[in-house]
N, C-alpha and C. Protein backbone atom coordinates (compact mmCIF):
# COMPACT_ATOMS: atom_id res chain seq x y z
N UNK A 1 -131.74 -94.65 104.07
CA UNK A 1 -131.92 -93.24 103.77
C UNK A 1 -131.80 -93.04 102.26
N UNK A 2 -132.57 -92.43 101.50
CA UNK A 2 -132.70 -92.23 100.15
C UNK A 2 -131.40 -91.08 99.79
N UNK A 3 -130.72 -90.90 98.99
CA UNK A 3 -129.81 -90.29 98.30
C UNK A 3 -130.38 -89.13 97.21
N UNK A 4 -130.35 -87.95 97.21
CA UNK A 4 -131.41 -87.11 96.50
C UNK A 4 -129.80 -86.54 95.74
N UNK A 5 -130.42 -85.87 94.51
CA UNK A 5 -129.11 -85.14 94.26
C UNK A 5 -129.23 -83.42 94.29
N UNK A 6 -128.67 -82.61 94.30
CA UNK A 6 -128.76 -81.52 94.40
C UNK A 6 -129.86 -80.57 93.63
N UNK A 7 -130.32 -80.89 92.34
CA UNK A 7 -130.86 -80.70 91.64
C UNK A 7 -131.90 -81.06 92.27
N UNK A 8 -132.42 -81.93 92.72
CA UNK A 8 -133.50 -82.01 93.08
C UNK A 8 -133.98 -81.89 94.70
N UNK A 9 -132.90 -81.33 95.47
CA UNK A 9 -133.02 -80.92 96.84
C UNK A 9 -133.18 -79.26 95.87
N UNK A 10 -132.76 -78.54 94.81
CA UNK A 10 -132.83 -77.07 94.94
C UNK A 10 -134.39 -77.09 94.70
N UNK A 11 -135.08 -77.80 93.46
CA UNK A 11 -136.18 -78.38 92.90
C UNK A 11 -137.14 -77.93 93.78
N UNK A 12 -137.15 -78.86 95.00
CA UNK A 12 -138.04 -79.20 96.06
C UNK A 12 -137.99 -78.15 97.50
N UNK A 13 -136.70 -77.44 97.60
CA UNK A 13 -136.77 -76.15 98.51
C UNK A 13 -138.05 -75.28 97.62
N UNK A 14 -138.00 -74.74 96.82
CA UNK A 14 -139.30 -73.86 96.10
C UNK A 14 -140.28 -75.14 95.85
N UNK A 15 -140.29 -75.91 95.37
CA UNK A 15 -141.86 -76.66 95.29
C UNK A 15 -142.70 -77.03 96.40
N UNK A 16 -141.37 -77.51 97.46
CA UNK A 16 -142.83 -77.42 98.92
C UNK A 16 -143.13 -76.38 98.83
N UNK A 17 -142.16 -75.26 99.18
CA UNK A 17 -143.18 -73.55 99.58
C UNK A 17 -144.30 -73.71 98.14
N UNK A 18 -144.47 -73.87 96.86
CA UNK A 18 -145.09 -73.50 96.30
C UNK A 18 -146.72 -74.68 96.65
N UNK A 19 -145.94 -75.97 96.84
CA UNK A 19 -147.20 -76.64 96.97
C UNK A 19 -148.11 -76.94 98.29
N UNK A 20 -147.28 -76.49 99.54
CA UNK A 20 -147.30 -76.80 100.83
C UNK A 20 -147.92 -75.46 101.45
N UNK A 21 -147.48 -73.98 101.40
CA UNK A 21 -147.65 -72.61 101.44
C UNK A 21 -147.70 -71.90 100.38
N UNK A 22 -147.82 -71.92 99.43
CA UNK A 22 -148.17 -70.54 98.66
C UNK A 22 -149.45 -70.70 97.42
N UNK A 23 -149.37 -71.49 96.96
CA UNK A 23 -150.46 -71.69 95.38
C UNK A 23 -151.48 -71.97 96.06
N UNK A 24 -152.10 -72.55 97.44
CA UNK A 24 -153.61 -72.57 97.65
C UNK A 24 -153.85 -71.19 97.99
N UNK A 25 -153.04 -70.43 98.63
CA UNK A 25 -153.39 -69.55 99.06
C UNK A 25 -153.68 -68.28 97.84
N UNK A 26 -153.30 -68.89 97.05
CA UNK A 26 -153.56 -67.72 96.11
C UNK A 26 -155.08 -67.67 95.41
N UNK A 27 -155.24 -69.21 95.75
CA UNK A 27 -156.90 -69.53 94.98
C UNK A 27 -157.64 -68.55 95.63
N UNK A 28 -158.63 -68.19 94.61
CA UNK A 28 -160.00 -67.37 94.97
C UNK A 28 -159.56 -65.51 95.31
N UNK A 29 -158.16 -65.51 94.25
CA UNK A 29 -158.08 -64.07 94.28
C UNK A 29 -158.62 -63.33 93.15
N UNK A 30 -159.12 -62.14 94.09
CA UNK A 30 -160.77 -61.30 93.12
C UNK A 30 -159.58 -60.61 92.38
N UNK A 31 -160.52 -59.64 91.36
CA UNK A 31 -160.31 -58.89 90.60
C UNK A 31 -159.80 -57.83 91.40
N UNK A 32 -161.03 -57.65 92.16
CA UNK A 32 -160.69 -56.01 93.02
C UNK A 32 -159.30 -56.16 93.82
N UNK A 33 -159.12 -57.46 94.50
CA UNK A 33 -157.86 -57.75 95.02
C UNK A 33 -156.89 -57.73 94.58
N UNK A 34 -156.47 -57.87 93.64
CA UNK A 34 -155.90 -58.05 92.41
C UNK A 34 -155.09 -56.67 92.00
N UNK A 35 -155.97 -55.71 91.86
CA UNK A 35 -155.46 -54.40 91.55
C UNK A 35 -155.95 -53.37 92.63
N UNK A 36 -156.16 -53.60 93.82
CA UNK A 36 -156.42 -53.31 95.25
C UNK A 36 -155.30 -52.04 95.38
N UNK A 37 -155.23 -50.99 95.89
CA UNK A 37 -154.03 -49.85 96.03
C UNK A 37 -154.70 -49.43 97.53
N UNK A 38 -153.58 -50.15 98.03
CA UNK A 38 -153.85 -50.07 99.96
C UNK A 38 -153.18 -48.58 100.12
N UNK A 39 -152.82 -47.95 99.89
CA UNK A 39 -151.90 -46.63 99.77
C UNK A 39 -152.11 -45.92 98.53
N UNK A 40 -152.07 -44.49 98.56
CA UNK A 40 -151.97 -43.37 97.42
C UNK A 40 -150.56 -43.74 96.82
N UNK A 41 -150.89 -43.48 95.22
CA UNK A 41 -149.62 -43.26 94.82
C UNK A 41 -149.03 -44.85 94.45
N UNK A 42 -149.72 -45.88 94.36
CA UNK A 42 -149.22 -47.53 94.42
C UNK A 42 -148.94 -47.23 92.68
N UNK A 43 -147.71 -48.43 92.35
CA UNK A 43 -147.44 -48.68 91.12
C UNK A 43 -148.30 -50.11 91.02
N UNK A 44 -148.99 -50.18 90.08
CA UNK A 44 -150.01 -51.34 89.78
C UNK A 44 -149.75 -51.68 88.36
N UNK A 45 -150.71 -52.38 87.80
CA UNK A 45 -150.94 -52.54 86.12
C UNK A 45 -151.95 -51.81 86.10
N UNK A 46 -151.94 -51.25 84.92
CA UNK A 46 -152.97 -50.58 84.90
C UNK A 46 -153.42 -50.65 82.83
N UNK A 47 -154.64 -50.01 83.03
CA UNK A 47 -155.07 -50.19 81.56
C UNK A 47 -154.51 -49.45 80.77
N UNK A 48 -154.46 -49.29 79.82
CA UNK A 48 -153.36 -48.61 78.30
C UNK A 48 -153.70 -47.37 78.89
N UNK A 49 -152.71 -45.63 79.13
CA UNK A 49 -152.82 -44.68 79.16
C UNK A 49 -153.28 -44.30 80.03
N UNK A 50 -153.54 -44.99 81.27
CA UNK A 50 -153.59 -44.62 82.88
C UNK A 50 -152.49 -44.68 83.46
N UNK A 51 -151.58 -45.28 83.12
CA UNK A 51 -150.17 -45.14 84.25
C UNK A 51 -149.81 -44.14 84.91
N UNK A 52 -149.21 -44.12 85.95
CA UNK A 52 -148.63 -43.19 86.89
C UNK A 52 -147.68 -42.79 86.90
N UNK A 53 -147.19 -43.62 86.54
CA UNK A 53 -145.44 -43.62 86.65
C UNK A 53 -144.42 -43.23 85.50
N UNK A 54 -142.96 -42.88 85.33
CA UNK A 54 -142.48 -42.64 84.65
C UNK A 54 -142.93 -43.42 83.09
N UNK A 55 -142.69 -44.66 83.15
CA UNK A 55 -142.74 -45.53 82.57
C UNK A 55 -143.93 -46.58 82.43
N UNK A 56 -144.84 -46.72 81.27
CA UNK A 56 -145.59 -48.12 81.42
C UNK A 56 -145.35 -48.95 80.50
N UNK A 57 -144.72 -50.02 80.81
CA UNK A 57 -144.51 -50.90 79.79
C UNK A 57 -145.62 -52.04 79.54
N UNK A 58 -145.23 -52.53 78.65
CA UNK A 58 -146.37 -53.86 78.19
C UNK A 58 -146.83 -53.52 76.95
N UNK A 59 -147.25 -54.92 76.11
CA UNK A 59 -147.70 -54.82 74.99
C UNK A 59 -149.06 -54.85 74.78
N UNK A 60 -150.30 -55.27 75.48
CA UNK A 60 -151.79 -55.33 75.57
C UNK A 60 -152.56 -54.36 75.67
N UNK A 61 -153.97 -54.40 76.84
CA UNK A 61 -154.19 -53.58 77.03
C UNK A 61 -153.91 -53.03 78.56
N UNK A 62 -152.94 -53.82 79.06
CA UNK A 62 -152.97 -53.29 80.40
C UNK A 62 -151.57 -53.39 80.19
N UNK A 63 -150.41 -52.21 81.32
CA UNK A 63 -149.26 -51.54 81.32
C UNK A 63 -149.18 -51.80 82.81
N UNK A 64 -147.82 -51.80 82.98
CA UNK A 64 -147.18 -52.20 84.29
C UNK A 64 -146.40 -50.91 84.75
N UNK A 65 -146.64 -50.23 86.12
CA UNK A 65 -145.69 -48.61 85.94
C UNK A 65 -144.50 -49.41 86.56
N UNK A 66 -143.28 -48.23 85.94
CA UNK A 66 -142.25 -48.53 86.05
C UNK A 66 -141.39 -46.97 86.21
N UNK A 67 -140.24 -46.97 86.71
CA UNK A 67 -139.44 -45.70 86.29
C UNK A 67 -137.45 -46.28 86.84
N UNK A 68 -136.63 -45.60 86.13
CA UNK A 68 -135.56 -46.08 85.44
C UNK A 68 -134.53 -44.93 86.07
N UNK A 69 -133.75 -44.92 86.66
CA UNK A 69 -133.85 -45.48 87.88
C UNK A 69 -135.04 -45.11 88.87
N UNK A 70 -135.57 -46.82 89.84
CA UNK A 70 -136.49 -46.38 90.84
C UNK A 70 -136.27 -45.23 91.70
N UNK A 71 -137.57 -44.76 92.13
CA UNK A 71 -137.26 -43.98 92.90
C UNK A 71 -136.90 -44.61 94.38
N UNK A 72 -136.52 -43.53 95.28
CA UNK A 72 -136.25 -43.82 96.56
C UNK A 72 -136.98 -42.69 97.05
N UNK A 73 -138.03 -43.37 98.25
CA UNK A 73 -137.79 -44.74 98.47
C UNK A 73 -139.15 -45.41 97.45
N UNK A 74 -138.70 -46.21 96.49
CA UNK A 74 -139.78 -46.84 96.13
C UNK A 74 -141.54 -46.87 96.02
N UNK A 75 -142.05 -46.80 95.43
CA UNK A 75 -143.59 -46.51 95.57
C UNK A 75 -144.19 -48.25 95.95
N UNK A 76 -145.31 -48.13 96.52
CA UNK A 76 -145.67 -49.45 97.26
C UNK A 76 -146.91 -50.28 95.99
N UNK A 77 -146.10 -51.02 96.06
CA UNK A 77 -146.32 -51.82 94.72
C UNK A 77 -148.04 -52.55 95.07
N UNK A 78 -148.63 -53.05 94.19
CA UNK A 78 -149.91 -53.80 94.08
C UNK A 78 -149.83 -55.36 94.31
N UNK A 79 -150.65 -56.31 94.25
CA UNK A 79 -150.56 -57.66 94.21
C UNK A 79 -150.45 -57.63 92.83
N UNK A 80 -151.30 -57.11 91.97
CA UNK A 80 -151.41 -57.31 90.20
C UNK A 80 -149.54 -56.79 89.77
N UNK A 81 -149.35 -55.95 90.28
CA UNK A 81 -147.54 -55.36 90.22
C UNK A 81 -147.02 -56.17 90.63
N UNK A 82 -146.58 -56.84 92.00
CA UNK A 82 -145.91 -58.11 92.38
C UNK A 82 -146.24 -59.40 91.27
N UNK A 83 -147.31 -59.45 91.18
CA UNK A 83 -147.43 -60.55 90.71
C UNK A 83 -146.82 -60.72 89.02
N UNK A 84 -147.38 -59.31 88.13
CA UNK A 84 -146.64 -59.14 87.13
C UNK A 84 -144.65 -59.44 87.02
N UNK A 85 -144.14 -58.48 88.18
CA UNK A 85 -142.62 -58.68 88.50
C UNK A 85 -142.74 -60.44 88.36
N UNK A 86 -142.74 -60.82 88.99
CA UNK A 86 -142.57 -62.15 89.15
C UNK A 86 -142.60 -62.70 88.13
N UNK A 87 -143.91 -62.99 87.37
CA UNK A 87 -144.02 -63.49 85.72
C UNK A 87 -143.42 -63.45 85.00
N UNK A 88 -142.98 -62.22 84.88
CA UNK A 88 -141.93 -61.38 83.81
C UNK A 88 -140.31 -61.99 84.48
N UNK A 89 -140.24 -60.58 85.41
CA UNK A 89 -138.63 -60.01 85.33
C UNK A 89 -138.24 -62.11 86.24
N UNK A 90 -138.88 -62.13 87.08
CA UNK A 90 -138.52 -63.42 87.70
C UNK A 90 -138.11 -65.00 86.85
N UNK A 91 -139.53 -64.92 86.16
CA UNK A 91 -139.57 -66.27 86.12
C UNK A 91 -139.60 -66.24 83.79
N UNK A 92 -140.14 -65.34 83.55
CA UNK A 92 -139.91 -65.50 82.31
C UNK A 92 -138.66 -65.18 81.50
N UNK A 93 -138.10 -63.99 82.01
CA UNK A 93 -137.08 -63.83 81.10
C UNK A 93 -136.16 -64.86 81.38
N UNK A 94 -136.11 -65.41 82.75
CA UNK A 94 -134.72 -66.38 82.79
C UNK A 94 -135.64 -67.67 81.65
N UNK A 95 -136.95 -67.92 81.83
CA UNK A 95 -136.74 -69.38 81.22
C UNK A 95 -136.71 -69.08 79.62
N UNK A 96 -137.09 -67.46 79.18
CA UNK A 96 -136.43 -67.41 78.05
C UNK A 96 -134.68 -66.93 77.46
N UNK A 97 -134.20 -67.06 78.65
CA UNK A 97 -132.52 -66.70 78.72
C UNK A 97 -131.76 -68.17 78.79
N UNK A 98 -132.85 -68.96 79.59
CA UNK A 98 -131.56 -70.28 79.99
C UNK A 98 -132.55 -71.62 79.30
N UNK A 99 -133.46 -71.42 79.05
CA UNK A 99 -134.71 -72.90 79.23
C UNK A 99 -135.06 -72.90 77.51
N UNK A 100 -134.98 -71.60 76.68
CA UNK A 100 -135.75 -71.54 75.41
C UNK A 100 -136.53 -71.22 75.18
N UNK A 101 -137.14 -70.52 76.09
CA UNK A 101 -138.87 -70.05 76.19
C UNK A 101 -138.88 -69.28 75.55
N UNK A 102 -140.04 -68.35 75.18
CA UNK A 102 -140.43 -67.46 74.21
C UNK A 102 -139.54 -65.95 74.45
N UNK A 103 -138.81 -65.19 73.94
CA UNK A 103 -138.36 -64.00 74.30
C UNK A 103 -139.56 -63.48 74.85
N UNK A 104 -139.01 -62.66 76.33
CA UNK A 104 -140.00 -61.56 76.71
C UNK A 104 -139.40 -60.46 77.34
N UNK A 105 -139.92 -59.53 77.58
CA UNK A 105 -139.38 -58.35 78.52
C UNK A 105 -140.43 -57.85 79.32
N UNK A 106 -140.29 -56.56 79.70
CA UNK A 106 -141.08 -55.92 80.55
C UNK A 106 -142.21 -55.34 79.36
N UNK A 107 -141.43 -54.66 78.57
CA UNK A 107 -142.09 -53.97 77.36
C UNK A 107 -143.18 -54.80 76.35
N UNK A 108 -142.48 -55.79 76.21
CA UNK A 108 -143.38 -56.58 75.41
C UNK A 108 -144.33 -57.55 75.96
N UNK A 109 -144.59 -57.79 77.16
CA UNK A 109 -145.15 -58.59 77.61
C UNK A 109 -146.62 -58.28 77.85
N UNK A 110 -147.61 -59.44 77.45
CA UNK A 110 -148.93 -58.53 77.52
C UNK A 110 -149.84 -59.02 79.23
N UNK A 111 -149.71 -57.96 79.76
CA UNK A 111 -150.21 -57.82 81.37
C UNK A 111 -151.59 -58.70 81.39
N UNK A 112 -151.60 -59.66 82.32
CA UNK A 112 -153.15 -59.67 82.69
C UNK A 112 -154.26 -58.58 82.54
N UNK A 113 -155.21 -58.86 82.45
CA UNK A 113 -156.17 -57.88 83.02
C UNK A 113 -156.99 -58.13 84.03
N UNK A 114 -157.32 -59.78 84.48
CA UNK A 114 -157.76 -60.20 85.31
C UNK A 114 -156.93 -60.71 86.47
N UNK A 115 -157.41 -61.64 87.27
CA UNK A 115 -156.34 -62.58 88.72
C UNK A 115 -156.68 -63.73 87.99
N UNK A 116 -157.44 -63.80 87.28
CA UNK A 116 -157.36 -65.84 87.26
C UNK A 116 -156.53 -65.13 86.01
N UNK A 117 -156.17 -64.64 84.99
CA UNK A 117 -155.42 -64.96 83.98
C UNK A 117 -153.90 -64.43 84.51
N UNK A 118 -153.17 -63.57 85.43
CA UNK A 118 -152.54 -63.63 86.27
C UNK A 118 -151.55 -64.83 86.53
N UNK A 119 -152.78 -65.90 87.39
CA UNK A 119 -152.59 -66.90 88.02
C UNK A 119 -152.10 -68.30 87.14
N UNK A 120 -152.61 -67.85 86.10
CA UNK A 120 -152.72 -68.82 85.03
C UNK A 120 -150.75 -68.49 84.46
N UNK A 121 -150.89 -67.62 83.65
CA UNK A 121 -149.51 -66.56 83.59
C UNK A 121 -148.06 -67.31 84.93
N UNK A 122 -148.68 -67.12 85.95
CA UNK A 122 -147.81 -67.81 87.14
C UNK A 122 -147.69 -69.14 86.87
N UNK A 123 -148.66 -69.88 86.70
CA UNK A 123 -148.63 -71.14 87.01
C UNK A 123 -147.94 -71.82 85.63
N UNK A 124 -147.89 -71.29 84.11
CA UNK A 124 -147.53 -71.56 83.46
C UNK A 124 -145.95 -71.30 83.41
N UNK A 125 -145.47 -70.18 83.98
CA UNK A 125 -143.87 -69.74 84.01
C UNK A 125 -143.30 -70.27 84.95
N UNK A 126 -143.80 -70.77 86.30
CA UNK A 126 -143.24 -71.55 86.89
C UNK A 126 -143.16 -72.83 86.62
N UNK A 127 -143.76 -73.37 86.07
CA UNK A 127 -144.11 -75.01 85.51
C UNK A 127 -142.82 -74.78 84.82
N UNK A 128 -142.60 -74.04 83.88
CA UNK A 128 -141.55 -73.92 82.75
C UNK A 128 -140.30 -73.75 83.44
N UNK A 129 -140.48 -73.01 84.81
CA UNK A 129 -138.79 -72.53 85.12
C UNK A 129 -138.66 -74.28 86.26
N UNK A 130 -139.64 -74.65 86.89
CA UNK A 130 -139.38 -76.07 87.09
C UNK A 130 -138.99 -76.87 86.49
N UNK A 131 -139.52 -77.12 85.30
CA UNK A 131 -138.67 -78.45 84.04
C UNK A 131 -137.43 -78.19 83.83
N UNK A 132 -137.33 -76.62 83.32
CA UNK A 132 -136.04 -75.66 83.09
C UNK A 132 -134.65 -76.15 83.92
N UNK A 133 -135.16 -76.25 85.59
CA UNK A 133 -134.26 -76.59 86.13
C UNK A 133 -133.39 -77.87 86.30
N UNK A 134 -135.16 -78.73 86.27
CA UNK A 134 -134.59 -80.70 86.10
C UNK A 134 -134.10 -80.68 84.79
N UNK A 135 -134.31 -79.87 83.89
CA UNK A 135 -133.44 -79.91 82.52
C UNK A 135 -132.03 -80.32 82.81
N UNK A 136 -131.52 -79.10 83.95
CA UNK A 136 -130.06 -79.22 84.09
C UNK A 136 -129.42 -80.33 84.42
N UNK A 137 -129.73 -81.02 85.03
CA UNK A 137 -129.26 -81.91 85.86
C UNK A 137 -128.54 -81.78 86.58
N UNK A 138 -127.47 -82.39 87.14
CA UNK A 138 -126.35 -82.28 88.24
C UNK A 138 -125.41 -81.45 87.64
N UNK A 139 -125.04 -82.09 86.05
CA UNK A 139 -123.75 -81.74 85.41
C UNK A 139 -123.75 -80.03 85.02
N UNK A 140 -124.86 -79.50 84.67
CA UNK A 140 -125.38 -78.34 84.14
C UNK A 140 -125.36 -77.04 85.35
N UNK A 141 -125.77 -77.67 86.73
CA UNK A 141 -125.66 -76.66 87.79
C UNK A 141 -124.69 -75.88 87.79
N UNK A 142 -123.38 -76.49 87.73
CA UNK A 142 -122.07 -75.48 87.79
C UNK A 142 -121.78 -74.90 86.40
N UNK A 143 -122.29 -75.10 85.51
CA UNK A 143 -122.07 -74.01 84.09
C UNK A 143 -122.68 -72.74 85.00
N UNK A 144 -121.54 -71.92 83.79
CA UNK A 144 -122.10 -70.38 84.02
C UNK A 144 -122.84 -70.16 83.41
N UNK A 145 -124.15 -69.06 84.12
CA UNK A 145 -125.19 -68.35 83.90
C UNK A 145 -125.12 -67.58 82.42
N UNK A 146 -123.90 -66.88 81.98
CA UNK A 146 -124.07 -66.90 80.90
C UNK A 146 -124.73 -64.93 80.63
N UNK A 147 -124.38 -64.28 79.88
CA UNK A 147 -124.55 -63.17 79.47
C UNK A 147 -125.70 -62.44 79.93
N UNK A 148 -127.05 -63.17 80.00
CA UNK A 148 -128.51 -62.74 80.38
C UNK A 148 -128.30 -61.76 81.81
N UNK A 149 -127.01 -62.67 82.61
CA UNK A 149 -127.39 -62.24 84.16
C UNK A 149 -126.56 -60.99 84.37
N UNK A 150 -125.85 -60.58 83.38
CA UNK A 150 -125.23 -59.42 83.54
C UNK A 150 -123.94 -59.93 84.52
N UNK A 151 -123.52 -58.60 85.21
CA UNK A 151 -122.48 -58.85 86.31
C UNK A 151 -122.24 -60.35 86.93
N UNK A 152 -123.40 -61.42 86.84
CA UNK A 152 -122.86 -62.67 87.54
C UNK A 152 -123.04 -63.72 86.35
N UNK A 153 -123.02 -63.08 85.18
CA UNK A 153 -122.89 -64.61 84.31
C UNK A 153 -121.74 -65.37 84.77
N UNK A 154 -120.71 -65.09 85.24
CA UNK A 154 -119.52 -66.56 85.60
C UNK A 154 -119.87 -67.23 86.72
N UNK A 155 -120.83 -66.57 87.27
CA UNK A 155 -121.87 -67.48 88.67
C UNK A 155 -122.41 -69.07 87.83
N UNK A 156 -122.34 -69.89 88.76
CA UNK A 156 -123.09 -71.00 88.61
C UNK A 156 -124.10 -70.85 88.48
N UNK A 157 -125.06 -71.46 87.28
CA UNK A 157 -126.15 -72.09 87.58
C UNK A 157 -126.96 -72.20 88.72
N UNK A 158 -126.21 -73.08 89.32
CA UNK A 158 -127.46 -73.31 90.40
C UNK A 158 -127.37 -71.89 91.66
N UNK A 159 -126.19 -71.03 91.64
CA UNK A 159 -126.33 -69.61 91.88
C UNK A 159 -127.85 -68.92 91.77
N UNK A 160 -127.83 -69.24 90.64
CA UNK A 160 -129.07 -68.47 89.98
C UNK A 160 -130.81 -69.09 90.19
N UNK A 161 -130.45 -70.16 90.47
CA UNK A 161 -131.30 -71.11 90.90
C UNK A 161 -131.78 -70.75 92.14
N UNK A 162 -131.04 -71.06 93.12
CA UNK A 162 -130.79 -70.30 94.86
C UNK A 162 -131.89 -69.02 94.99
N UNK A 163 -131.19 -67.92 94.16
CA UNK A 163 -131.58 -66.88 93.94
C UNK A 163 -133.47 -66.88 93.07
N UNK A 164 -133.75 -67.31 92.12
CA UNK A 164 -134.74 -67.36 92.01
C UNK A 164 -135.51 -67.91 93.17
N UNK A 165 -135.34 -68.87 93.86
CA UNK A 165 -136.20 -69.73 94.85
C UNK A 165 -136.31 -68.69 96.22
N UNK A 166 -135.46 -67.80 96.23
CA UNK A 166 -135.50 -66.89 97.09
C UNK A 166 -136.39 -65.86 96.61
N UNK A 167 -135.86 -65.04 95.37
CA UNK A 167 -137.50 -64.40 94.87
C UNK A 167 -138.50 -64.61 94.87
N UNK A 168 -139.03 -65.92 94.40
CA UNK A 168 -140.47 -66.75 94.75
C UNK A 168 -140.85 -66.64 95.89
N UNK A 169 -140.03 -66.95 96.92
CA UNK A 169 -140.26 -66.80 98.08
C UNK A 169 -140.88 -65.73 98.49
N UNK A 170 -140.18 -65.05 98.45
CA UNK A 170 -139.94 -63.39 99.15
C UNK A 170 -140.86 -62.97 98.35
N UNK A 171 -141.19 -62.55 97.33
CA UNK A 171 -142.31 -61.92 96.46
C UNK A 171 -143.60 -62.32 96.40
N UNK A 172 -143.62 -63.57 96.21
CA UNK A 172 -145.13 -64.22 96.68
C UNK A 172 -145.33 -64.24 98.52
N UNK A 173 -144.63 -64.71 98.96
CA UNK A 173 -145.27 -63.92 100.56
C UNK A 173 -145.77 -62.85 100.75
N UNK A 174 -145.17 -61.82 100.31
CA UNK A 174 -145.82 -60.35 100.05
C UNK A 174 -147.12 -60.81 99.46
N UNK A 175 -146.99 -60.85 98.12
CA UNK A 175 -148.76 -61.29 98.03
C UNK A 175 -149.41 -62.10 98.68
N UNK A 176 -149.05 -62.93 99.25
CA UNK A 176 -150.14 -63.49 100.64
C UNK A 176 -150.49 -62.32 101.63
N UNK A 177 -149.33 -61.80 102.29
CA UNK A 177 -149.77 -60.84 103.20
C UNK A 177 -150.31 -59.53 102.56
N UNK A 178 -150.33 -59.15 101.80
CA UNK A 178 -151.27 -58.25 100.58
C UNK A 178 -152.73 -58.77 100.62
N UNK A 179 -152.96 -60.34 100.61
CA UNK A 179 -154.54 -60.89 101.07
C UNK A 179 -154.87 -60.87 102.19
N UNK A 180 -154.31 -61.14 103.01
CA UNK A 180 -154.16 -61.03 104.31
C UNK A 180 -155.35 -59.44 104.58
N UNK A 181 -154.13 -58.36 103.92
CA UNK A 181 -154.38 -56.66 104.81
C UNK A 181 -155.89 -56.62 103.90
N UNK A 182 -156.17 -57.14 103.15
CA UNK A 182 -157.14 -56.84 101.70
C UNK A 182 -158.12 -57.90 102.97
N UNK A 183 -158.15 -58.64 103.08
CA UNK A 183 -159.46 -59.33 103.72
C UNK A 183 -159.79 -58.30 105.62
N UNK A 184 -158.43 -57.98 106.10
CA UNK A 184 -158.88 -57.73 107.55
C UNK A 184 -159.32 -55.88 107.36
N UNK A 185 -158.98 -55.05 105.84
CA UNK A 185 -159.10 -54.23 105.91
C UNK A 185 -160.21 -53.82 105.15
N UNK A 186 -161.39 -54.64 105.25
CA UNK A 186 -162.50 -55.25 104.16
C UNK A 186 -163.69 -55.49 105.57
N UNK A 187 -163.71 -55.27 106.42
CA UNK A 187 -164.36 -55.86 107.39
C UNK A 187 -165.11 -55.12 108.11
């Protein structure tokens, strides 16, 4: 029986889902799909000075709505909105909080305008929060998270780890089943 170490059992819980269930399925997502609003009233990206919402942040030409505190109950987000969350609040700011990556935020970050540049956006921040993690190694998991995470910086590492692989999860499923309602409600 092979001996794996933790680091690379957390590694490989998110890389099957990503390589086994989730990244083919994302191939061959349209434009229109992309920024698709199955419901009135959806928070999406949208182009400079269309937003809806309290708030549009981003630095390009396309803005992500936002409002501070959300409302309740929540407005029903887009695939181009999920998918933005993810890029950003998910996977970039931590690998520029813990990994070295480029500072980003919500505000400054410049939105897709397309799904393949999106996808591209994904595939590059996850690549980064993957190395990010084999960075740590074994010894690094139990350091604390550290100021970025707010209320759980004295959390472990691999705390935070857990927790991202659960966002990935949970957030990109939604965008599968977002293709899903977009292809059977297309028919």
């Amino acid at each position: 029986m092979s001996e794996y170490t933790w680091n690379e059992l957390l590694r490989d819980q998110i890389d099957w889902h990503w390589t086994q269930q989730l990244r083919e399925r994302l191939e061959g997502l349209s434009d229109d799909e992309y920024l698709w609003e199955p419901v009135p009233d959806c928070w999406n990206i949208r182009p400079r000075g269309t937003g809806t919402a309290p708030v549009q942040a981003g630095s390009g030409d396309m803005t992500i709505d936002f409002a501070f505190p959300a409302p309740e109950p929540a407005p029903f987000t887009t695939i181009a909105w999920r998918l933005g969350h993810v890029i950003v609040g998910v996977l970039a700011m931590r690998n520029a909080s813990h990994f070295g990556g480029p500072a980003v935020d919500y505000d400054s970050f410049e939105y897709a305008t397309t799904a393949q540049q999106a996808l591209d956006q994904l595939d590059r921040e996850y690549a980064a929060w993957l190395a990010g993690v084999e960075s740590l190694g074994e010894d690094r998991l139990s350091d604390p998270c550290g100021d970025a995470e707010g209320p759980y910086a004295e959390d472990p590492l691999a705390r935070l780890v857990l927790h991202i692989n659960r966002e990935l999860i949970h957030h990109l499923s939604e965008v599968c089943l977002l293709r899903d309602l977009y292809v059977h409600t297309r028919t």
